[in-house]
PDB file of N, CA and C in Angstrom:
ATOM      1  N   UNK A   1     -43.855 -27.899 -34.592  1.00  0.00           N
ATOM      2  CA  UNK A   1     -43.279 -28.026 -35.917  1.00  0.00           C
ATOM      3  C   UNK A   1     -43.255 -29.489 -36.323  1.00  0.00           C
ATOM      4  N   UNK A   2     -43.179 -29.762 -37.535  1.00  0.00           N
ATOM      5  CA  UNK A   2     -43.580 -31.308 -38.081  1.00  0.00           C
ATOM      6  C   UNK A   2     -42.573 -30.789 -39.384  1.00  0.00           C
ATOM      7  N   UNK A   3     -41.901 -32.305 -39.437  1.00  0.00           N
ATOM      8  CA  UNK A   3     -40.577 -32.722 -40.710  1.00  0.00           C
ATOM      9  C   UNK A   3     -41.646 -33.289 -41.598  1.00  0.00           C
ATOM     10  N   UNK A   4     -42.019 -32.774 -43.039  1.00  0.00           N
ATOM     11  CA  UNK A   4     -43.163 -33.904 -43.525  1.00  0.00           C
ATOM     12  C   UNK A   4     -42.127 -34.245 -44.819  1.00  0.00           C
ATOM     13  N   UNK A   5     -41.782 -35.895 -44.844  1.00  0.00           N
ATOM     14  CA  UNK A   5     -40.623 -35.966 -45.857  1.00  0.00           C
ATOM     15  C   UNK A   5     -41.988 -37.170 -47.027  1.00  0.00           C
ATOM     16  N   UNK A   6     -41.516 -36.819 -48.193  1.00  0.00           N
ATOM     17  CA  UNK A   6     -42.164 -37.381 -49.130  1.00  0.00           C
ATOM     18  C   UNK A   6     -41.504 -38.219 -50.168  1.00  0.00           C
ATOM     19  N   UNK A   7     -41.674 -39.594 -50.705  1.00  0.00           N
ATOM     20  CA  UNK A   7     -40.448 -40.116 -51.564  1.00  0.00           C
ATOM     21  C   UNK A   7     -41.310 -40.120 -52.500  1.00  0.00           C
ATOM     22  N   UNK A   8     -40.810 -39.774 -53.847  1.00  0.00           N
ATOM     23  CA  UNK A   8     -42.004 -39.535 -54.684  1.00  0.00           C
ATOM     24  C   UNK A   8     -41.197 -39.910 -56.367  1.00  0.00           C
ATOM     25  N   UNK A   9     -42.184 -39.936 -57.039  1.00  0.00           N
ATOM     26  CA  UNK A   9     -41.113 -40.531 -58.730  1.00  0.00           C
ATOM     27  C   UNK A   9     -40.636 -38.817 -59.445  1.00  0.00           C
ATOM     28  N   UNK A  10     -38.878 -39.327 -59.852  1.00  0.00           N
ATOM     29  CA  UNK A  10     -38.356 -37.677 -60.184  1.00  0.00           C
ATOM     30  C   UNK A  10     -39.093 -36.832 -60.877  1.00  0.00           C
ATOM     31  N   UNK A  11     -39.973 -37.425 -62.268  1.00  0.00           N
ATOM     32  CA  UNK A  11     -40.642 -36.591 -63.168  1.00  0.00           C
ATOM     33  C   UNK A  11     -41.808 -35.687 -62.216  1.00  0.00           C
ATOM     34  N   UNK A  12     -42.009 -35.621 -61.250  1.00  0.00           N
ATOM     35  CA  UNK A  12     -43.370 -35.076 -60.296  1.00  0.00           C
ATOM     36  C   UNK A  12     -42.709 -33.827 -59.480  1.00  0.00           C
ATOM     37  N   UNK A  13     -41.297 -34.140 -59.271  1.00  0.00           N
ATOM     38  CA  UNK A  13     -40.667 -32.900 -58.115  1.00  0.00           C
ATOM     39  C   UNK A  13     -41.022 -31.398 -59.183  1.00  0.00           C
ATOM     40  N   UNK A  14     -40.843 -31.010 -59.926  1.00  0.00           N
ATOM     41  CA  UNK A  14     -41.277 -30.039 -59.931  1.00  0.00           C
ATOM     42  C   UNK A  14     -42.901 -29.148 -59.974  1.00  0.00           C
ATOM     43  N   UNK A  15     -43.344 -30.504 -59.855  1.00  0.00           N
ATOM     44  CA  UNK A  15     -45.242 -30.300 -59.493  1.00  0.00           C
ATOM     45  C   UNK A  15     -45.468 -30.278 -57.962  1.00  0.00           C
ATOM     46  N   UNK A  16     -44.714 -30.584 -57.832  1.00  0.00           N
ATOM     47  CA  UNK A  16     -44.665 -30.474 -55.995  1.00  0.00           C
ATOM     48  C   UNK A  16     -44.191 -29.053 -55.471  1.00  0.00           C
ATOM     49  N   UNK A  17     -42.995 -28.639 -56.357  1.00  0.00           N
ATOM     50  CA  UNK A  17     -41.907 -27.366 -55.801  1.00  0.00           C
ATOM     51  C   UNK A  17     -43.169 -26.298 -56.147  1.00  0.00           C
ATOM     52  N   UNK A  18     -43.740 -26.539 -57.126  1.00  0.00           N
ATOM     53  CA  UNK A  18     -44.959 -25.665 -57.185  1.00  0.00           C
ATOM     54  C   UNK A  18     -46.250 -25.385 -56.669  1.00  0.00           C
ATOM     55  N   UNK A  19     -46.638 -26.541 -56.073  1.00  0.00           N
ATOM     56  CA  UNK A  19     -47.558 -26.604 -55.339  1.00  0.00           C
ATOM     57  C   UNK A  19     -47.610 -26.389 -54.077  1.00  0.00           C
ATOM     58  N   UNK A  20     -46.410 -26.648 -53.714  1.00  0.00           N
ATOM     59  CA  UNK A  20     -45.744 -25.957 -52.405  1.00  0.00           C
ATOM     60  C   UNK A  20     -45.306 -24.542 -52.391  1.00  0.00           C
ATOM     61  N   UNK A  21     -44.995 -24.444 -53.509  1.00  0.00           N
ATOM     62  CA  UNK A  21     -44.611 -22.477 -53.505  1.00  0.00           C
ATOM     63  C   UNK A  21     -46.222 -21.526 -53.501  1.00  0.00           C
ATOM     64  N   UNK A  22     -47.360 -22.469 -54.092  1.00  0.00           N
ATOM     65  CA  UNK A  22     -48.298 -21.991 -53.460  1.00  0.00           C
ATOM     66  C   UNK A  22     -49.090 -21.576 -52.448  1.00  0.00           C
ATOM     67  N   UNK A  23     -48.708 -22.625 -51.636  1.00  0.00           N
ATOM     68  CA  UNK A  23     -49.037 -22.635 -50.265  1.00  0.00           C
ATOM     69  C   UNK A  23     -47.932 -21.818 -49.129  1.00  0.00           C
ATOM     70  N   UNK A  24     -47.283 -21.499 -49.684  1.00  0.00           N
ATOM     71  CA  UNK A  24     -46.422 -20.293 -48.795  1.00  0.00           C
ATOM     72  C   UNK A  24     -44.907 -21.280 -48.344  1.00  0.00           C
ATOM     73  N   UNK A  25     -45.039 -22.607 -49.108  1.00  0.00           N
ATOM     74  CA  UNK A  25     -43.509 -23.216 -48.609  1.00  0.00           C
ATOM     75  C   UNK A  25     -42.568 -22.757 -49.729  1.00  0.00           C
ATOM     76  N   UNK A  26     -41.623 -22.318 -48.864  1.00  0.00           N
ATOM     77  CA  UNK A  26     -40.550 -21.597 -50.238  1.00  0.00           C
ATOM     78  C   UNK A  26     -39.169 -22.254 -49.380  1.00  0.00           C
ATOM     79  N   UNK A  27     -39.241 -22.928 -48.805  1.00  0.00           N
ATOM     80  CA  UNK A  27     -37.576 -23.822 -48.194  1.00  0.00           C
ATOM     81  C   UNK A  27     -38.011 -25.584 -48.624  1.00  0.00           C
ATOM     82  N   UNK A  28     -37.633 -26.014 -49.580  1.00  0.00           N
ATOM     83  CA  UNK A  28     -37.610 -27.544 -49.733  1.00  0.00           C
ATOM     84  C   UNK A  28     -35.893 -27.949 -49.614  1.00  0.00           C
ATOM     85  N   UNK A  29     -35.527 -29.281 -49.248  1.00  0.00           N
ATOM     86  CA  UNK A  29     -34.812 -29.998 -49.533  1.00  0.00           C
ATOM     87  C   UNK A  29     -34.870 -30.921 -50.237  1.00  0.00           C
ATOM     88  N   UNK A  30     -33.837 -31.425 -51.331  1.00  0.00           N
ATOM     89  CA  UNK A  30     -34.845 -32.636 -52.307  1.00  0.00           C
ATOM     90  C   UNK A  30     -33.039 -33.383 -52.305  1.00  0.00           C
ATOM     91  N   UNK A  31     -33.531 -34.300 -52.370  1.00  0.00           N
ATOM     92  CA  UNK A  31     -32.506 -35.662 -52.467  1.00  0.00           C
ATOM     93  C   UNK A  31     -32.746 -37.000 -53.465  1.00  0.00           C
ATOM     94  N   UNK A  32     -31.831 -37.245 -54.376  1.00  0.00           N
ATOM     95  CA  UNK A  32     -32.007 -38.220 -54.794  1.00  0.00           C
ATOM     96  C   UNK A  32     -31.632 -39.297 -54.034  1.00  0.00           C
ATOM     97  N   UNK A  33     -32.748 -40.306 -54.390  1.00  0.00           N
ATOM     98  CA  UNK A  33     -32.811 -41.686 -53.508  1.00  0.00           C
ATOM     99  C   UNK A  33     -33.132 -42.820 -54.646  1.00  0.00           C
ATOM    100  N   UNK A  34     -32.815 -43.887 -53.938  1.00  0.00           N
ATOM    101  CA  UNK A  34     -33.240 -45.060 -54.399  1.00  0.00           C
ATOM    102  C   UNK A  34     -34.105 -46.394 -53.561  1.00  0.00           C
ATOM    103  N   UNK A  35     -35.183 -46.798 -54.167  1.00  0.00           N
ATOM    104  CA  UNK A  35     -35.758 -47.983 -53.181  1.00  0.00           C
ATOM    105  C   UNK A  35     -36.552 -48.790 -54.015  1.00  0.00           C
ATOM    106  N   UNK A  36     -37.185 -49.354 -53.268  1.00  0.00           N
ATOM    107  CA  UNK A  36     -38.498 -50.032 -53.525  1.00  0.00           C
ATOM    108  C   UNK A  36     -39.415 -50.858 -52.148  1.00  0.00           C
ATOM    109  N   UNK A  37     -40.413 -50.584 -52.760  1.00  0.00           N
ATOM    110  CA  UNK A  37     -41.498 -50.886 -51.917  1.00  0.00           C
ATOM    111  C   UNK A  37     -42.831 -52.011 -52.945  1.00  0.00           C
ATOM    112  N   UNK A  38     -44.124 -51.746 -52.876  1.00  0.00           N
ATOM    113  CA  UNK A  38     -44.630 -52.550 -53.947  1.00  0.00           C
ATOM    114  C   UNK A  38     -44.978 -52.760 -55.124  1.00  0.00           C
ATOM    115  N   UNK A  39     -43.876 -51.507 -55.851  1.00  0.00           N
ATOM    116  CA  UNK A  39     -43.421 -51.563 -57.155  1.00  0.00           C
ATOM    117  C   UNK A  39     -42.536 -52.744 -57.513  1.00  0.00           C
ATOM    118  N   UNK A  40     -41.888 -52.888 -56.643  1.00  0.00           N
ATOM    119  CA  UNK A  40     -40.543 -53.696 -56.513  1.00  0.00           C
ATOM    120  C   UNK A  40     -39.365 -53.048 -57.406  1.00  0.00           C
ATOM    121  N   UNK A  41     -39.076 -54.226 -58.449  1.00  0.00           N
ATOM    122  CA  UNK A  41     -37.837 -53.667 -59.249  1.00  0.00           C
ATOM    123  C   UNK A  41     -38.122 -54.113 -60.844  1.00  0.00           C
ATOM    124  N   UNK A  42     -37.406 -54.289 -61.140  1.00  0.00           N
ATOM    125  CA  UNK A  42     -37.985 -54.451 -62.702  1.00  0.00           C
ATOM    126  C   UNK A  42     -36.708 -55.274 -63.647  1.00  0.00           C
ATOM    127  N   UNK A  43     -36.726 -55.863 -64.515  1.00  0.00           N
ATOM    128  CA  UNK A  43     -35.911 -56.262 -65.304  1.00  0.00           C
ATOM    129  C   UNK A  43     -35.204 -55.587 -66.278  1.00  0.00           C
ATOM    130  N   UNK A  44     -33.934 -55.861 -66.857  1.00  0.00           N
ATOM    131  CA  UNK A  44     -33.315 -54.141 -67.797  1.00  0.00           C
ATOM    132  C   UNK A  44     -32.435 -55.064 -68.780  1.00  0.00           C
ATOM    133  N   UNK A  45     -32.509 -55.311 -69.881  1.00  0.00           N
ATOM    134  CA  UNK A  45     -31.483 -55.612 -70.960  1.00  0.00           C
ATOM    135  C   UNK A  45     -30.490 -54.764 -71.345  1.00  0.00           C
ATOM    136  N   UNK A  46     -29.273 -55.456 -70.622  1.00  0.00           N
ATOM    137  CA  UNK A  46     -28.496 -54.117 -71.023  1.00  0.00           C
ATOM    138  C   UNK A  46     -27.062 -54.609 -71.882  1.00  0.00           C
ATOM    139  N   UNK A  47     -27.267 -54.397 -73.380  1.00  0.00           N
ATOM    140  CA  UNK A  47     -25.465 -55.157 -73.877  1.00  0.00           C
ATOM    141  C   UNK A  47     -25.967 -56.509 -73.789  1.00  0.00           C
ATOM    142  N   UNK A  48     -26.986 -56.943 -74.254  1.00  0.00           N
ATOM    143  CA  UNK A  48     -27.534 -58.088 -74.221  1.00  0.00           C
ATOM    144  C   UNK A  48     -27.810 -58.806 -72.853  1.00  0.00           C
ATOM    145  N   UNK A  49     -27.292 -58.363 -71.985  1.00  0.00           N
ATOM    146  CA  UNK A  49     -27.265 -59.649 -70.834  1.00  0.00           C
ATOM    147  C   UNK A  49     -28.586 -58.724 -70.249  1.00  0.00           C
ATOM    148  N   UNK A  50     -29.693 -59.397 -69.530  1.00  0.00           N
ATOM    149  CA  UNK A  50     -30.467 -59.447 -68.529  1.00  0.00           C
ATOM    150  C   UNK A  50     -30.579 -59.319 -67.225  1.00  0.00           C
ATOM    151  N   UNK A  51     -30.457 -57.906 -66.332  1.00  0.00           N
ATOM    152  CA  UNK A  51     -30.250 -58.213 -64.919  1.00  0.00           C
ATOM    153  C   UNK A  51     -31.452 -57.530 -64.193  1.00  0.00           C
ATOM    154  N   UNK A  52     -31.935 -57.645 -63.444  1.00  0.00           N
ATOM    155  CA  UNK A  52     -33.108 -57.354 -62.377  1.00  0.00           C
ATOM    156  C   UNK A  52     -32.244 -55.714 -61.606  1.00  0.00           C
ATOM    157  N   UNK A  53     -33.783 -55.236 -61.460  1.00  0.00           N
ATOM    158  CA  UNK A  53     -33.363 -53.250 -61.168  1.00  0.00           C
ATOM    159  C   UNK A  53     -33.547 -53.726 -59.562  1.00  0.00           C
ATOM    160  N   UNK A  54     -33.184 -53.924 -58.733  1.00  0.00           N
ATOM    161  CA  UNK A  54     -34.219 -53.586 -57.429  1.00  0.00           C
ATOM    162  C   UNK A  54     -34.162 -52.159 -56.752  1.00  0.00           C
ATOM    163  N   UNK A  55     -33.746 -51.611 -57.205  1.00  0.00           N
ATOM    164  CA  UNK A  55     -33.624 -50.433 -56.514  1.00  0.00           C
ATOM    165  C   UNK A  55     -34.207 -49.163 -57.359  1.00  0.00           C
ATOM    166  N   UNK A  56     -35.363 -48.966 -57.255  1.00  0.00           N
ATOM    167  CA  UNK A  56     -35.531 -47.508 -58.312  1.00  0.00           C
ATOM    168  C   UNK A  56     -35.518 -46.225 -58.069  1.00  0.00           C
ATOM    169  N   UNK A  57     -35.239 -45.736 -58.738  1.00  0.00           N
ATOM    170  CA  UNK A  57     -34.474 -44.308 -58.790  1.00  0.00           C
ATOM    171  C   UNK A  57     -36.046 -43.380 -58.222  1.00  0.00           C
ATOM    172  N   UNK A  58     -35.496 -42.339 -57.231  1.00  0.00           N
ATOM    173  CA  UNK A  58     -36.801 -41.707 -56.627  1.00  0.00           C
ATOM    174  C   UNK A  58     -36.028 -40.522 -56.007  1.00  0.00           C
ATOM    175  N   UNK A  59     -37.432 -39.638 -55.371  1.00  0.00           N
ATOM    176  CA  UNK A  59     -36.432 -38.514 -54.953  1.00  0.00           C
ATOM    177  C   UNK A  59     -37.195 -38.373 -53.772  1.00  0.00           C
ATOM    178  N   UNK A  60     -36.835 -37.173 -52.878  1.00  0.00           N
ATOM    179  CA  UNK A  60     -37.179 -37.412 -51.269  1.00  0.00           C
ATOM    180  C   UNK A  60     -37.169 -36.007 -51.210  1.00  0.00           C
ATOM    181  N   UNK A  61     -38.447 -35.499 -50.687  1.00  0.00           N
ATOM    182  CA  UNK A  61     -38.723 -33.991 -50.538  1.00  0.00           C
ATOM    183  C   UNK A  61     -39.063 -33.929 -49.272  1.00  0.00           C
ATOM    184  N   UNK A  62     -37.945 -32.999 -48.434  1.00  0.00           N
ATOM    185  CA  UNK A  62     -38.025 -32.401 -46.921  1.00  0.00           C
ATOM    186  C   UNK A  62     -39.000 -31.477 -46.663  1.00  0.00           C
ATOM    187  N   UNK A  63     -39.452 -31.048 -45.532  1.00  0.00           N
ATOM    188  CA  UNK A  63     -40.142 -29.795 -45.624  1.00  0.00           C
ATOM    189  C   UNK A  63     -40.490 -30.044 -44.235  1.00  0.00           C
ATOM    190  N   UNK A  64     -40.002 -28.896 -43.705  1.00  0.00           N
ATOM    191  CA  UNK A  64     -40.313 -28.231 -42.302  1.00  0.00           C
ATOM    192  C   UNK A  64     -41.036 -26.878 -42.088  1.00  0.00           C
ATOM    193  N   UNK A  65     -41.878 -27.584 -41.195  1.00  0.00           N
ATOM    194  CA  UNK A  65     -43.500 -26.640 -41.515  1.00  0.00           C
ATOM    195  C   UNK A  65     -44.192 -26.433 -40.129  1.00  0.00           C
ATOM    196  N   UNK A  66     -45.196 -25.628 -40.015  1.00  0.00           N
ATOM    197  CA  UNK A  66     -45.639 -24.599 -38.715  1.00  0.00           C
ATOM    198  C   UNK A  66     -46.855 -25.882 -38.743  1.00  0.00           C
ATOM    199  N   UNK A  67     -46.789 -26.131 -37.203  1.00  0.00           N
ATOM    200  CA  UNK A  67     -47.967 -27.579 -36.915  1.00  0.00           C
ATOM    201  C   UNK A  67     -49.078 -27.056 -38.040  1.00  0.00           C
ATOM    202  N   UNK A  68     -49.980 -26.212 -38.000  1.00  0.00           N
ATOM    203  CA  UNK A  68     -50.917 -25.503 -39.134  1.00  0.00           C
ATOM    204  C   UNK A  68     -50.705 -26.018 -40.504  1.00  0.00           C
ATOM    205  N   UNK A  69     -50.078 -25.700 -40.975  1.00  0.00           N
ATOM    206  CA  UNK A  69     -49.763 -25.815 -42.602  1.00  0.00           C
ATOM    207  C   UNK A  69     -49.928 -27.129 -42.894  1.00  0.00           C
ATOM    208  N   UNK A  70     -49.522 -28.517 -41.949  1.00  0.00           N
ATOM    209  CA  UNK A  70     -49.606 -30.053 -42.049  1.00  0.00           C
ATOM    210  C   UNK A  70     -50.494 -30.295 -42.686  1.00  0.00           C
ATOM    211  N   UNK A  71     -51.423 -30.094 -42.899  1.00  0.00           N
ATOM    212  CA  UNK A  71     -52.721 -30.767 -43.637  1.00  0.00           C
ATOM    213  C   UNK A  71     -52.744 -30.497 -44.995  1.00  0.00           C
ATOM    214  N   UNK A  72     -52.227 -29.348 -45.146  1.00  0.00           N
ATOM    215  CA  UNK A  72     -51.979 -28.383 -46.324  1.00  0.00           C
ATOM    216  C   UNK A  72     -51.317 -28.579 -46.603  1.00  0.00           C
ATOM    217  N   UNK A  73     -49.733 -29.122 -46.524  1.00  0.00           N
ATOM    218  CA  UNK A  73     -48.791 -29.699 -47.324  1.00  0.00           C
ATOM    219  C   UNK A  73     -48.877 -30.973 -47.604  1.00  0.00           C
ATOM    220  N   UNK A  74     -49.550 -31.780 -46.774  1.00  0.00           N
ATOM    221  CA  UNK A  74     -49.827 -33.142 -47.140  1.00  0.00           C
ATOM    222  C   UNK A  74     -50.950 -33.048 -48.220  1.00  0.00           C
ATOM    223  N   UNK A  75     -51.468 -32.640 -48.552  1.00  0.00           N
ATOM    224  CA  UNK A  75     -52.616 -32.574 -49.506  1.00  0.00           C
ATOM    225  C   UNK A  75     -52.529 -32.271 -50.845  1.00  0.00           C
ATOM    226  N   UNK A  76     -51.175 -30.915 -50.977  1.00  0.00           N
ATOM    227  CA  UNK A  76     -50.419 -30.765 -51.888  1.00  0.00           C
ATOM    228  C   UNK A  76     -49.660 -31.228 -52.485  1.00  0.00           C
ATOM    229  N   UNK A  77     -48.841 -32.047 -51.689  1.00  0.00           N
ATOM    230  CA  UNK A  77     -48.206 -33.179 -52.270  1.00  0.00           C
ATOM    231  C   UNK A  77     -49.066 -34.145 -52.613  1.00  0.00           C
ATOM    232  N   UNK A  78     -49.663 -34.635 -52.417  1.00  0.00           N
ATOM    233  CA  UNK A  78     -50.801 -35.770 -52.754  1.00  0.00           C
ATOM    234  C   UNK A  78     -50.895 -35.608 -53.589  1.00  0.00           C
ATOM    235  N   UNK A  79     -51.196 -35.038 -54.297  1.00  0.00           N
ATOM    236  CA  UNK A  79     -52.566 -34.148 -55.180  1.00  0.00           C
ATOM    237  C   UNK A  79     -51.229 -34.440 -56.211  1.00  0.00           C
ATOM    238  N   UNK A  80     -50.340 -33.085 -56.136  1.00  0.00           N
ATOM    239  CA  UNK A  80     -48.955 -33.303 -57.057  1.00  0.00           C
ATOM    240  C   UNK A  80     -48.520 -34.332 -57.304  1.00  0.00           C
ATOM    241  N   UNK A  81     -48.217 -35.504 -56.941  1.00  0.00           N
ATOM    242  CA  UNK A  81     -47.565 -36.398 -56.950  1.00  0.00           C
ATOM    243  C   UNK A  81     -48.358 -37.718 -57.656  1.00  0.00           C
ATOM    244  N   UNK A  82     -49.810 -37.307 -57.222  1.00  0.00           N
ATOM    245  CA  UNK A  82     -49.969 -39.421 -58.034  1.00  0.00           C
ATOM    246  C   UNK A  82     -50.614 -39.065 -59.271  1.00  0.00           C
ATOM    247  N   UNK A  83     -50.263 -40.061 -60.003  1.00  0.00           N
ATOM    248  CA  UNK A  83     -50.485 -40.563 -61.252  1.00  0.00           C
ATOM    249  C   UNK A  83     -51.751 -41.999 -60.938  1.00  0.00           C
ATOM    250  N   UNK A  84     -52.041 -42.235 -60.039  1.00  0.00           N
ATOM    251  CA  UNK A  84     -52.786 -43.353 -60.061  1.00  0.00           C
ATOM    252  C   UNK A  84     -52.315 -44.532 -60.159  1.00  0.00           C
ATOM    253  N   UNK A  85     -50.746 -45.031 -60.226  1.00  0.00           N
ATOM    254  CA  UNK A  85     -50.176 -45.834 -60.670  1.00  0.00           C
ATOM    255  C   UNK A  85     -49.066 -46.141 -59.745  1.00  0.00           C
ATOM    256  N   UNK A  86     -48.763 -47.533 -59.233  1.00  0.00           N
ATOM    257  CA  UNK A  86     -48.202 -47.973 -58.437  1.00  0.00           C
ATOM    258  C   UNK A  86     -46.821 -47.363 -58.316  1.00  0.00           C
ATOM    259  N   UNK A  87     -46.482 -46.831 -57.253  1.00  0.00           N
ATOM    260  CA  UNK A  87     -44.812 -46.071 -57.390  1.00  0.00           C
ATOM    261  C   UNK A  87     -45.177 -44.935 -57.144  1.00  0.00           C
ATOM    262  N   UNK A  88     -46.332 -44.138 -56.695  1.00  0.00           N
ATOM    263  CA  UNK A  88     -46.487 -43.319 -56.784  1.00  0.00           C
ATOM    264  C   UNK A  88     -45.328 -42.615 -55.687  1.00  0.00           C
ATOM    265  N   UNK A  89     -45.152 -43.107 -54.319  1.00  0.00           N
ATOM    266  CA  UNK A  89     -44.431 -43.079 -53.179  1.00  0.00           C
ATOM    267  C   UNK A  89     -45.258 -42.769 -52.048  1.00  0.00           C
ATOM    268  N   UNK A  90     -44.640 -41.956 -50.703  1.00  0.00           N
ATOM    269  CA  UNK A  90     -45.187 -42.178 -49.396  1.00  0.00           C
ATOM    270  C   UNK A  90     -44.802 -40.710 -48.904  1.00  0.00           C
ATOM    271  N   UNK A  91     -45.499 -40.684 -47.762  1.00  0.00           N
ATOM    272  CA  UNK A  91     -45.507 -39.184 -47.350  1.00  0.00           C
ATOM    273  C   UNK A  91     -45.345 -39.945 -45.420  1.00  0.00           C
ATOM    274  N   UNK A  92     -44.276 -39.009 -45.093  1.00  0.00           N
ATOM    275  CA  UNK A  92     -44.120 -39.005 -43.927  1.00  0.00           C
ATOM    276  C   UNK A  92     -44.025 -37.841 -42.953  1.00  0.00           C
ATOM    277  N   UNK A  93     -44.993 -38.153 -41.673  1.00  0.00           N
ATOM    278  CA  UNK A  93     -45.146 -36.326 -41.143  1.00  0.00           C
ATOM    279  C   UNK A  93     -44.484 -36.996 -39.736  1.00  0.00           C
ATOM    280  N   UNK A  94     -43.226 -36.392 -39.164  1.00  0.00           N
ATOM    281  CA  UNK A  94     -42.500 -36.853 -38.316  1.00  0.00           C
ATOM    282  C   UNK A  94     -42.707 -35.057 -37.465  1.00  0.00           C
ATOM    283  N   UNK A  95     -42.571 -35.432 -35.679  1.00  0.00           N
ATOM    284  CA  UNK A  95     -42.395 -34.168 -34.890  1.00  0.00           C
ATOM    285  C   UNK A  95     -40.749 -33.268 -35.244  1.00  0.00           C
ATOM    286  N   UNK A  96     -40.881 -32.557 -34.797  1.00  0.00           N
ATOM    287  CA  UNK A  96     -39.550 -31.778 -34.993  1.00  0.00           C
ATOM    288  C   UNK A  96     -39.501 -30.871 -34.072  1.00  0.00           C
ATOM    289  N   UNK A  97     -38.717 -31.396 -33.022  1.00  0.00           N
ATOM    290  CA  UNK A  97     -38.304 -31.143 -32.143  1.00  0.00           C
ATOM    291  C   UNK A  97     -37.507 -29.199 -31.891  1.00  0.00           C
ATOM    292  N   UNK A  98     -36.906 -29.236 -32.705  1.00  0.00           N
ATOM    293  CA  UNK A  98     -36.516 -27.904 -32.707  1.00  0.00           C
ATOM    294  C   UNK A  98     -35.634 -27.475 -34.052  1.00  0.00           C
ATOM    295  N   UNK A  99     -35.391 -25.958 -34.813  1.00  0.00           N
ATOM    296  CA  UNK A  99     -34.870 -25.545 -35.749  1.00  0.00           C
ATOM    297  C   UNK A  99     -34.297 -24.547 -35.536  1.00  0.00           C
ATOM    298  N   UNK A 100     -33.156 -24.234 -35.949  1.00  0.00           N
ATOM    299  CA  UNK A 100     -32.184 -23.032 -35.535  1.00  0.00           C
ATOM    300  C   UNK A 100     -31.477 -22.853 -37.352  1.00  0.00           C
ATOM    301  N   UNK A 101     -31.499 -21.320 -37.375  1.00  0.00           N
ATOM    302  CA  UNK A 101     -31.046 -20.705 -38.514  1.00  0.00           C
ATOM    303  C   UNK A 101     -29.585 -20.422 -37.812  1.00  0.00           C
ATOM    304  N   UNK A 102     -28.937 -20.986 -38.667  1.00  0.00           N
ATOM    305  CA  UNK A 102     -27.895 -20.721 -38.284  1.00  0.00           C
ATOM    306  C   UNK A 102     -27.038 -19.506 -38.566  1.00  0.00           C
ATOM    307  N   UNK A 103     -27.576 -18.758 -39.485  1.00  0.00           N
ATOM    308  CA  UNK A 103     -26.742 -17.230 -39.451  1.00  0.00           C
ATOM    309  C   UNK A 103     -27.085 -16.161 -38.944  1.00  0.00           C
ATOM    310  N   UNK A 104     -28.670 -16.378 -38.026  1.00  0.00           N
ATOM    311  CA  UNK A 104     -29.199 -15.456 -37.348  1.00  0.00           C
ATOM    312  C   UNK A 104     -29.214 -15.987 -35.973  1.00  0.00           C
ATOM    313  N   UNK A 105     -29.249 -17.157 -36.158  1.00  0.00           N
ATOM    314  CA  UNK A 105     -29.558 -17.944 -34.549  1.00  0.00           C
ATOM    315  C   UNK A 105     -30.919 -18.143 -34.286  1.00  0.00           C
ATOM    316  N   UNK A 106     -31.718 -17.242 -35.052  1.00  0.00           N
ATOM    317  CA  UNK A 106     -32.932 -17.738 -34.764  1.00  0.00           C
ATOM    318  C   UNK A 106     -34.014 -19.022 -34.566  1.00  0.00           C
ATOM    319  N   UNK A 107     -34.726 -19.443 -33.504  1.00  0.00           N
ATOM    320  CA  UNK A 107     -34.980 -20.919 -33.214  1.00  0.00           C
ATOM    321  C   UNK A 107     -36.595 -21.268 -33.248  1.00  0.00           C
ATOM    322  N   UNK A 108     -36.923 -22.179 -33.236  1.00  0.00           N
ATOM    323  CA  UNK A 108     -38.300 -22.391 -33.600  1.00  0.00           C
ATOM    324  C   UNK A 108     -38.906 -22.346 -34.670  1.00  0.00           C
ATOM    325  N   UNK A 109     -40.443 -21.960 -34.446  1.00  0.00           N
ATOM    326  CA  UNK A 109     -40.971 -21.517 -35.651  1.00  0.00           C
ATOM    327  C   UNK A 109     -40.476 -19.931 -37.144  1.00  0.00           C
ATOM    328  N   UNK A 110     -39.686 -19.568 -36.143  1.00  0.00           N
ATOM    329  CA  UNK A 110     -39.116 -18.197 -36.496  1.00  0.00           C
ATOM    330  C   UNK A 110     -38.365 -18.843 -37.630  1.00  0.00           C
ATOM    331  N   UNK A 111     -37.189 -19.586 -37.209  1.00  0.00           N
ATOM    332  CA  UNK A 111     -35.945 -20.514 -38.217  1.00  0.00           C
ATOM    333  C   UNK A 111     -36.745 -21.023 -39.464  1.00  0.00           C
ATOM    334  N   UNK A 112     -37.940 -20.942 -39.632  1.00  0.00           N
ATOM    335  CA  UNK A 112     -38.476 -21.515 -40.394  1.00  0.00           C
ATOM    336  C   UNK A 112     -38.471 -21.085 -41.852  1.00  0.00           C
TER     337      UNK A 112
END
């Protein structure tokens, strides 16, 4: 099993929830986040005064998936997600050690 977490810009999560409901993922977690990377941050006039953003607003899509499907969710998200344009975000495929449903108990690939 593989955690594949994705930080991606908010207007895109629902091109993702779909592109993933294609491919047979129907369990996401999504989190709002904030960062930057080599977008950086940006400048904001606000009430006249001038202050620097560094932190931009982004969201973070979980997804725990059967070793198989990895290529296939990474691809989907890809695909969903860029605009061609810096900020697009990052895709991370981490092991996952083990998953347990907790109202059945069921563990492994099963919990899935």
């Amino acid at each position: 099993m593989k955690l594949v977490s994705a930080v991606i810009k908010p207007f895109k999560l629902d091109d993702i929830r779909e592109a993933l409901s294609e491919i047979g993922i129907n369990g996401i977690t999504v989190s709002e986040v904030k960062g930057f990377g080599r977008q950086k941050g940006h400048t904001e006039l606000y009430r006249g005064a001038e202050y620097v953003v560094d932190f931009l607003p982004k969201v973070r899509v979980d997804a725990a998936v059967n070793d198989e499907l990895v290529d296939r969710v990474v691809e989907a998200i890809s695909t969903a997600a860029q605009t061609g344009k810096i900020g697009d975000g990052k895709i991370f495929v981490m092991p996952l050690e083990q998953a347990i449903r907790i109202r059945t108990g069921e563990t492994g690939n099963d919990a899935l």
